[in-house]
PDB file of N, CA and C in Angstrom:
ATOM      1  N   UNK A   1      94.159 -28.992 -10.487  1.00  0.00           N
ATOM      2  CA  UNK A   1      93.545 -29.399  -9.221  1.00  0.00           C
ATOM      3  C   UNK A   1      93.356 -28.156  -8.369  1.00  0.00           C
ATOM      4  N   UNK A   2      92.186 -28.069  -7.964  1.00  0.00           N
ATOM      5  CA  UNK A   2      92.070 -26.989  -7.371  1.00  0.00           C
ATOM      6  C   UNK A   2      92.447 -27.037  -5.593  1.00  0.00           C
ATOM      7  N   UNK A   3      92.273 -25.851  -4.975  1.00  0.00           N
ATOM      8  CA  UNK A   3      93.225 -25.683  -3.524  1.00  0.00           C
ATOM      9  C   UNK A   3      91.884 -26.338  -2.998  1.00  0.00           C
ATOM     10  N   UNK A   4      92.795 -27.222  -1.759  1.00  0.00           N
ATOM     11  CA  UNK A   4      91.477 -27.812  -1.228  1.00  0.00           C
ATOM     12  C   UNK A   4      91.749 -27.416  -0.006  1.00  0.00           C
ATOM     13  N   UNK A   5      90.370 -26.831   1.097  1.00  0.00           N
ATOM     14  CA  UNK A   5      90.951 -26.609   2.321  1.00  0.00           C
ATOM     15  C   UNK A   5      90.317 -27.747   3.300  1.00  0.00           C
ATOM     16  N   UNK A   6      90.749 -28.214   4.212  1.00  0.00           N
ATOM     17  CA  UNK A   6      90.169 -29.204   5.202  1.00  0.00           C
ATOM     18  C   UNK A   6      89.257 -28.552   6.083  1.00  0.00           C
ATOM     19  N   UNK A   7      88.017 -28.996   6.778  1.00  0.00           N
ATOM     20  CA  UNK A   7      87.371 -28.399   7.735  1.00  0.00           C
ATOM     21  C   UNK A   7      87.059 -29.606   8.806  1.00  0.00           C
ATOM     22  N   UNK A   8      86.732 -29.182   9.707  1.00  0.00           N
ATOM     23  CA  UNK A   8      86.077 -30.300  10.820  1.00  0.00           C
ATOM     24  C   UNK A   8      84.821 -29.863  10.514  1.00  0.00           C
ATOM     25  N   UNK A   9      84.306 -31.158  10.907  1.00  0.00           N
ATOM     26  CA  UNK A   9      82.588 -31.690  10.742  1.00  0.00           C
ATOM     27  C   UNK A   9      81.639 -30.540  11.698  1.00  0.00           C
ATOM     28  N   UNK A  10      80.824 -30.315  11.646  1.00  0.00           N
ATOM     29  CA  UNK A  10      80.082 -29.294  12.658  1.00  0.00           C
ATOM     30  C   UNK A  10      80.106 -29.662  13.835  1.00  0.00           C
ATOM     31  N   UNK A  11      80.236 -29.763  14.939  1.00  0.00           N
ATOM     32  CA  UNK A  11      80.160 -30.646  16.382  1.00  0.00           C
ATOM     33  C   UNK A  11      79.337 -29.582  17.533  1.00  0.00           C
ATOM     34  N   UNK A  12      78.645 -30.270  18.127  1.00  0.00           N
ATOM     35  CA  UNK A  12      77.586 -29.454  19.802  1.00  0.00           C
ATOM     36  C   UNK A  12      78.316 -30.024  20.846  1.00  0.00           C
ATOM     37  N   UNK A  13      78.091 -29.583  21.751  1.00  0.00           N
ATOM     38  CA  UNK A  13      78.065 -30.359  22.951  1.00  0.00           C
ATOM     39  C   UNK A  13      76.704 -30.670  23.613  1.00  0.00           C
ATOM     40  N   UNK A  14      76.560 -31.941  23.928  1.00  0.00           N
ATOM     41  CA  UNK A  14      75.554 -32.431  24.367  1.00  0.00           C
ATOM     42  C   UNK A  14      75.640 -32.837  26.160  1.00  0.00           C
ATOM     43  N   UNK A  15      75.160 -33.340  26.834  1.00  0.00           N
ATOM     44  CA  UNK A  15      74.376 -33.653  27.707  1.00  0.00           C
ATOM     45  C   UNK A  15      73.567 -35.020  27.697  1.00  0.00           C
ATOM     46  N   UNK A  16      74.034 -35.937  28.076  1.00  0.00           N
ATOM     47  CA  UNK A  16      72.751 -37.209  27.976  1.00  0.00           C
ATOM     48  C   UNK A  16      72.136 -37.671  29.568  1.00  0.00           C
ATOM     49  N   UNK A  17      70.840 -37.902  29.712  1.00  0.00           N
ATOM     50  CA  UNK A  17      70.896 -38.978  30.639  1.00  0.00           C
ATOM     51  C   UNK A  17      69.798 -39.755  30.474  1.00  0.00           C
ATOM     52  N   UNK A  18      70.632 -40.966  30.873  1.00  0.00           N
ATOM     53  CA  UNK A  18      70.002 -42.139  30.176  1.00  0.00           C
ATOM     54  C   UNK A  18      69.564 -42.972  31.688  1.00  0.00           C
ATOM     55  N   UNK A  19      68.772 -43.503  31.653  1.00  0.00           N
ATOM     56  CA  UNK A  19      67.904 -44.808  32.809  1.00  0.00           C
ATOM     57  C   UNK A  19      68.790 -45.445  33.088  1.00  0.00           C
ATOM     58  N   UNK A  20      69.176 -45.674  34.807  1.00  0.00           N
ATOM     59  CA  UNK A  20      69.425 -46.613  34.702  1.00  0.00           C
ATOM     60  C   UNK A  20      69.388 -48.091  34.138  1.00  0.00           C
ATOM     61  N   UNK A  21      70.157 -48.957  33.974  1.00  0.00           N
ATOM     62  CA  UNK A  21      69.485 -50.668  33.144  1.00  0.00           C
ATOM     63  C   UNK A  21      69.668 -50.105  31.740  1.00  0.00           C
ATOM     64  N   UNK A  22      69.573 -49.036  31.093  1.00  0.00           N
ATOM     65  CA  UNK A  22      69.513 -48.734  29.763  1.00  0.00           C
ATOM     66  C   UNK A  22      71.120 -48.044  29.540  1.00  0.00           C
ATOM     67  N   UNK A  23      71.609 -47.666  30.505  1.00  0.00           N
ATOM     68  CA  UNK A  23      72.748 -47.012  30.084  1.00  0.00           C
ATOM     69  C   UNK A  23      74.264 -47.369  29.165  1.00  0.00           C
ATOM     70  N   UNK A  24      74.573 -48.391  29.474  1.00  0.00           N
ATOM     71  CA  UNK A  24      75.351 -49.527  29.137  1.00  0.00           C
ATOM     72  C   UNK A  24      74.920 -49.632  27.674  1.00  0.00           C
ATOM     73  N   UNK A  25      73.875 -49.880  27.290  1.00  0.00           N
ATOM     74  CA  UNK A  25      73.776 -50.148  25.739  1.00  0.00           C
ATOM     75  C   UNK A  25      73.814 -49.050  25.098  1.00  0.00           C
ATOM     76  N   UNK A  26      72.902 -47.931  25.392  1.00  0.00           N
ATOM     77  CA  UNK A  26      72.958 -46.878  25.008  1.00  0.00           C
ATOM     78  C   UNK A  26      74.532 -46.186  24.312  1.00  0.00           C
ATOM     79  N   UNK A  27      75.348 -46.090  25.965  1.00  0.00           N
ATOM     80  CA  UNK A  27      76.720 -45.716  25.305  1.00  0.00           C
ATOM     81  C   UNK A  27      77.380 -46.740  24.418  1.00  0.00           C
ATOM     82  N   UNK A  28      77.163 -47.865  24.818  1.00  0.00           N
ATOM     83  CA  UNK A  28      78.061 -48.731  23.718  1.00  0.00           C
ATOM     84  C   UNK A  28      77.733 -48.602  22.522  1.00  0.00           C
ATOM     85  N   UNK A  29      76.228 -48.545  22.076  1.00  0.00           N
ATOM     86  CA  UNK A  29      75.978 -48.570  20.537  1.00  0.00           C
ATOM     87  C   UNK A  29      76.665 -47.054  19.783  1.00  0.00           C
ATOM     88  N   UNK A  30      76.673 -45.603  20.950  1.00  0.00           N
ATOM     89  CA  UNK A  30      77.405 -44.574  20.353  1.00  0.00           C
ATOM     90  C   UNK A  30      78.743 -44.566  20.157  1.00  0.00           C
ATOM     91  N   UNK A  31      79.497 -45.472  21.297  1.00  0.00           N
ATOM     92  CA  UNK A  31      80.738 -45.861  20.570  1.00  0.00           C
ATOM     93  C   UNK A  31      81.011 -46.620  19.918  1.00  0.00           C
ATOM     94  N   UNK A  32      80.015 -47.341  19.191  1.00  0.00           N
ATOM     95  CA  UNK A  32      80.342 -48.464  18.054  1.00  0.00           C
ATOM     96  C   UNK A  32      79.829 -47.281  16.772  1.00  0.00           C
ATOM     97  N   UNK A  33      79.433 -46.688  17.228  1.00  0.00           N
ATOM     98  CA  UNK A  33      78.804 -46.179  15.760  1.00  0.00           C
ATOM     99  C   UNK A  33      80.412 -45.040  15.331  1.00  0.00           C
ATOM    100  N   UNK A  34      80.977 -44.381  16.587  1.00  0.00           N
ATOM    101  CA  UNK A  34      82.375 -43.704  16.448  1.00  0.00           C
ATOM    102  C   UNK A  34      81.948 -42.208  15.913  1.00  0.00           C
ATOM    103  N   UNK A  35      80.666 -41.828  16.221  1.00  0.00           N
ATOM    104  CA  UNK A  35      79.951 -40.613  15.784  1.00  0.00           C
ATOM    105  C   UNK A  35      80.326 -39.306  17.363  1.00  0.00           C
ATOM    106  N   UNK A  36      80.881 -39.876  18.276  1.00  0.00           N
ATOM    107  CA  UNK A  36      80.510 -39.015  19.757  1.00  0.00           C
ATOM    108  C   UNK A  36      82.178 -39.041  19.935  1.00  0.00           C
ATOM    109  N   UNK A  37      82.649 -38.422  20.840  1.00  0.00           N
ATOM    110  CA  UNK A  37      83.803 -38.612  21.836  1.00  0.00           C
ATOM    111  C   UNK A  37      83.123 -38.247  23.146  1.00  0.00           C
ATOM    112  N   UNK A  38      83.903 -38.798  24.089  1.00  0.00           N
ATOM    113  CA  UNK A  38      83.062 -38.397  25.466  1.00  0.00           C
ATOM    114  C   UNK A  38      84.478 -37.948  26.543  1.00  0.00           C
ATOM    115  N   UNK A  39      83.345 -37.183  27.441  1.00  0.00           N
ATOM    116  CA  UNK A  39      84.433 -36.359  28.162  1.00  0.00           C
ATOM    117  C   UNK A  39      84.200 -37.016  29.231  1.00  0.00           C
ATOM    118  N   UNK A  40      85.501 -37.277  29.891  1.00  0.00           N
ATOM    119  CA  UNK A  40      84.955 -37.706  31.836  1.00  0.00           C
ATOM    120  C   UNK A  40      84.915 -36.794  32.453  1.00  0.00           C
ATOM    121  N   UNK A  41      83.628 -36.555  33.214  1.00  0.00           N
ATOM    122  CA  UNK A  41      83.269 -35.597  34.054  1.00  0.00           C
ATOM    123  C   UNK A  41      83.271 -35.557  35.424  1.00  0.00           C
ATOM    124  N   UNK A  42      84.361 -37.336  35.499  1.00  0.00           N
ATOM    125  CA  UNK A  42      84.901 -37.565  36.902  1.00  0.00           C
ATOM    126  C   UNK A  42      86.485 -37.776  37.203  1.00  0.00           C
ATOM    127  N   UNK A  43      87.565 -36.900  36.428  1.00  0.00           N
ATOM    128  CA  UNK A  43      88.797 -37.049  36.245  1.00  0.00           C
ATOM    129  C   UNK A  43      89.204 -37.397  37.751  1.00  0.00           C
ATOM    130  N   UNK A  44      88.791 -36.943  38.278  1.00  0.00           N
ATOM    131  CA  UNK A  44      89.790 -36.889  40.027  1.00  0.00           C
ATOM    132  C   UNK A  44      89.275 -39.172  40.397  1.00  0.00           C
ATOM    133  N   UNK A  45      88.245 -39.093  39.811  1.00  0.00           N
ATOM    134  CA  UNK A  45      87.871 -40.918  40.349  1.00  0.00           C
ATOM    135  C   UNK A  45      88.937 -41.487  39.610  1.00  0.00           C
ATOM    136  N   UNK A  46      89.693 -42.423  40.495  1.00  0.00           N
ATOM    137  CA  UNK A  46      90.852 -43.339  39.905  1.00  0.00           C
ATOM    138  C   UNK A  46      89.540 -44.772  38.812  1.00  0.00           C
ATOM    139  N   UNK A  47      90.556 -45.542  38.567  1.00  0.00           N
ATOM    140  CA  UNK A  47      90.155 -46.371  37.238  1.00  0.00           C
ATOM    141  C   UNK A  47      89.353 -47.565  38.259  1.00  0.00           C
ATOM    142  N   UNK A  48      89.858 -47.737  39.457  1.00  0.00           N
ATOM    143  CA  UNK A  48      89.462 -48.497  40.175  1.00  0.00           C
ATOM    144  C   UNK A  48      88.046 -48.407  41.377  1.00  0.00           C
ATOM    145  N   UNK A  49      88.030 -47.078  40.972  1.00  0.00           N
ATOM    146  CA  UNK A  49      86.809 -46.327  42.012  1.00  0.00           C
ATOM    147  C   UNK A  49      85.278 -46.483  41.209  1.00  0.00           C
ATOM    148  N   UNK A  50      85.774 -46.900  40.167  1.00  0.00           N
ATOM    149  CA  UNK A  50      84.401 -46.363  38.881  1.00  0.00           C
ATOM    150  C   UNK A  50      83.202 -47.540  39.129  1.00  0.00           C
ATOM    151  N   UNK A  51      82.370 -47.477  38.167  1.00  0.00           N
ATOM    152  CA  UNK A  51      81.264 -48.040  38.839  1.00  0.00           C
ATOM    153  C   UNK A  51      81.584 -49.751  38.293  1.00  0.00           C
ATOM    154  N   UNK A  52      81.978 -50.160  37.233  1.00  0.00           N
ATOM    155  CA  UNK A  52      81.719 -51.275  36.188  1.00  0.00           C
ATOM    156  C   UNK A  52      83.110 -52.004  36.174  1.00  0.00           C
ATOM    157  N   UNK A  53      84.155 -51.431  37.321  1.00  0.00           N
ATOM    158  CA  UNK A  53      85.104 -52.082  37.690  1.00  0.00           C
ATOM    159  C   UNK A  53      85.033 -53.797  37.874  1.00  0.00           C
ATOM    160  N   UNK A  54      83.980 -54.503  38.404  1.00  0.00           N
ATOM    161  CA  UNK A  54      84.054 -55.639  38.859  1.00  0.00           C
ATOM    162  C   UNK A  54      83.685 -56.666  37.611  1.00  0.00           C
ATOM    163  N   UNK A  55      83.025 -55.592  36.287  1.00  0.00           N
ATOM    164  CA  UNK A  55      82.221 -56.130  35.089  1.00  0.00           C
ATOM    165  C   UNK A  55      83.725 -56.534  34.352  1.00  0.00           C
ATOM    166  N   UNK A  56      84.650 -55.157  34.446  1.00  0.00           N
ATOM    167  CA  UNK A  56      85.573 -55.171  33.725  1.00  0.00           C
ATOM    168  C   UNK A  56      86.553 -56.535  33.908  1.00  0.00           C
ATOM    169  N   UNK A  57      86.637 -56.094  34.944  1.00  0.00           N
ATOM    170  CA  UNK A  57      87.790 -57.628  35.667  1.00  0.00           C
ATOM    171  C   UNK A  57      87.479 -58.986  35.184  1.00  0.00           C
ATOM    172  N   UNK A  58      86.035 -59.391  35.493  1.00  0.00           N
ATOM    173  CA  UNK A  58      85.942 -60.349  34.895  1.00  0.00           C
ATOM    174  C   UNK A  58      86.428 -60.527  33.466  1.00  0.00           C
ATOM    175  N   UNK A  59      85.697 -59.546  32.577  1.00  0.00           N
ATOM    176  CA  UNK A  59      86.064 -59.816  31.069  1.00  0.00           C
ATOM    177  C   UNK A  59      87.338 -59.892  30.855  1.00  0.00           C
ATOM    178  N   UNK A  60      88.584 -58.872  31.623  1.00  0.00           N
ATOM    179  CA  UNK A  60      89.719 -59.235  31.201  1.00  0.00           C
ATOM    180  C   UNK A  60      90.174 -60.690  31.704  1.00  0.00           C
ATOM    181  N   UNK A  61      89.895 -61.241  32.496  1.00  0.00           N
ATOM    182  CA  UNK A  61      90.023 -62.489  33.279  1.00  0.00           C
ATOM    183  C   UNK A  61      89.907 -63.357  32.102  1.00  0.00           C
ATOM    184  N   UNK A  62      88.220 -63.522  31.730  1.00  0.00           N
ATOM    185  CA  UNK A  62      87.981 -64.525  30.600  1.00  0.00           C
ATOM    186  C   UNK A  62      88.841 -64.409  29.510  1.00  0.00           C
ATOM    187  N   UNK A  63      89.428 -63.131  29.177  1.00  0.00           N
ATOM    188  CA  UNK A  63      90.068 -63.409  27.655  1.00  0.00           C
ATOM    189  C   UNK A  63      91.462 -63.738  28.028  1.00  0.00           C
ATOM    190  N   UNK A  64      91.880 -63.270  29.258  1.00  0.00           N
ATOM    191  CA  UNK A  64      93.003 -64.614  29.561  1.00  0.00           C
ATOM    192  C   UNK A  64      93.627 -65.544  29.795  1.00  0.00           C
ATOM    193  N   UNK A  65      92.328 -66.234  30.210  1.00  0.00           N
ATOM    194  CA  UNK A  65      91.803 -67.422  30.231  1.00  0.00           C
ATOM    195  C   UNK A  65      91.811 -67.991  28.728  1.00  0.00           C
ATOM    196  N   UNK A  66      91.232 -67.951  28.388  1.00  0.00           N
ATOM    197  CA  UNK A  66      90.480 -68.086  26.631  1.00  0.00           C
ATOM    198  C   UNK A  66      91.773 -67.633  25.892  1.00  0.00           C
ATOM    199  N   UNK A  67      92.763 -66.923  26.144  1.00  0.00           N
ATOM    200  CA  UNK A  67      93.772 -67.133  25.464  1.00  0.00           C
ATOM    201  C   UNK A  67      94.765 -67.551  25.366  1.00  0.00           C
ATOM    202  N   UNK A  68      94.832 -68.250  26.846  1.00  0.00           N
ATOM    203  CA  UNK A  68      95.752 -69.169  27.382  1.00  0.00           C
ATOM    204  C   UNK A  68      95.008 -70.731  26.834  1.00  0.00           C
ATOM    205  N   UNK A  69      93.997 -70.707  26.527  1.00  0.00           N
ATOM    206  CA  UNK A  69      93.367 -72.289  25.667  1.00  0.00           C
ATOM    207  C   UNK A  69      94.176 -72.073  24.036  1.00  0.00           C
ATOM    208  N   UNK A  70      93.911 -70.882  23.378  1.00  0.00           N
ATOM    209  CA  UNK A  70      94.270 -70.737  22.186  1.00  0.00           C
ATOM    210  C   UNK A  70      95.462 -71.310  21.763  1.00  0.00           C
ATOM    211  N   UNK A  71      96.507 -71.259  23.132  1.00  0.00           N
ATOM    212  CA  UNK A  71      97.999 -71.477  22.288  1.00  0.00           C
ATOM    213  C   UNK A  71      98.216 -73.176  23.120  1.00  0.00           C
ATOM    214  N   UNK A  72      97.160 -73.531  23.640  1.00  0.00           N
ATOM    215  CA  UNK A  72      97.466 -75.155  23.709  1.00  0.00           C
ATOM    216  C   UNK A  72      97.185 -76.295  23.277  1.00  0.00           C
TER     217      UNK A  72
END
């Protein structure tokens, strides 16, 4: 067996900007695909300052909801 050495994949740094109304899908389909990592370029904004805070809440809401049906 010959010596095998490991390498990382080639990687850039990129830059995107995407339309408003389009943005949301855009990033989601790159993190479903698991091809990107992304950097926050707003570390100092708390989790609660961000823009999609009120989107988020709900969804965690519904699945605790919806999982409080599951076990009855």
């Amino acid at each position: 067996v010959g010596e095998m050495v490991f390498r990382s994949e080639e990687m850039c740094l990129a830059q995107l900007f995407l339309q408003s109304g389009s943005e949301y899908d855009c990033i989601s389909e790159l993190g479903e695909l698991g091809l990107v990592e992304f950097r926050d370029l707003n570390p100092s904004v708390s989790s609660f300052q961000r823009r999609f805070v009120s989107e988020i809440k709900r969804c965690e809401e519904m699945e605790r909801i919806l999982g409080k049906r599951a076990f009855h």
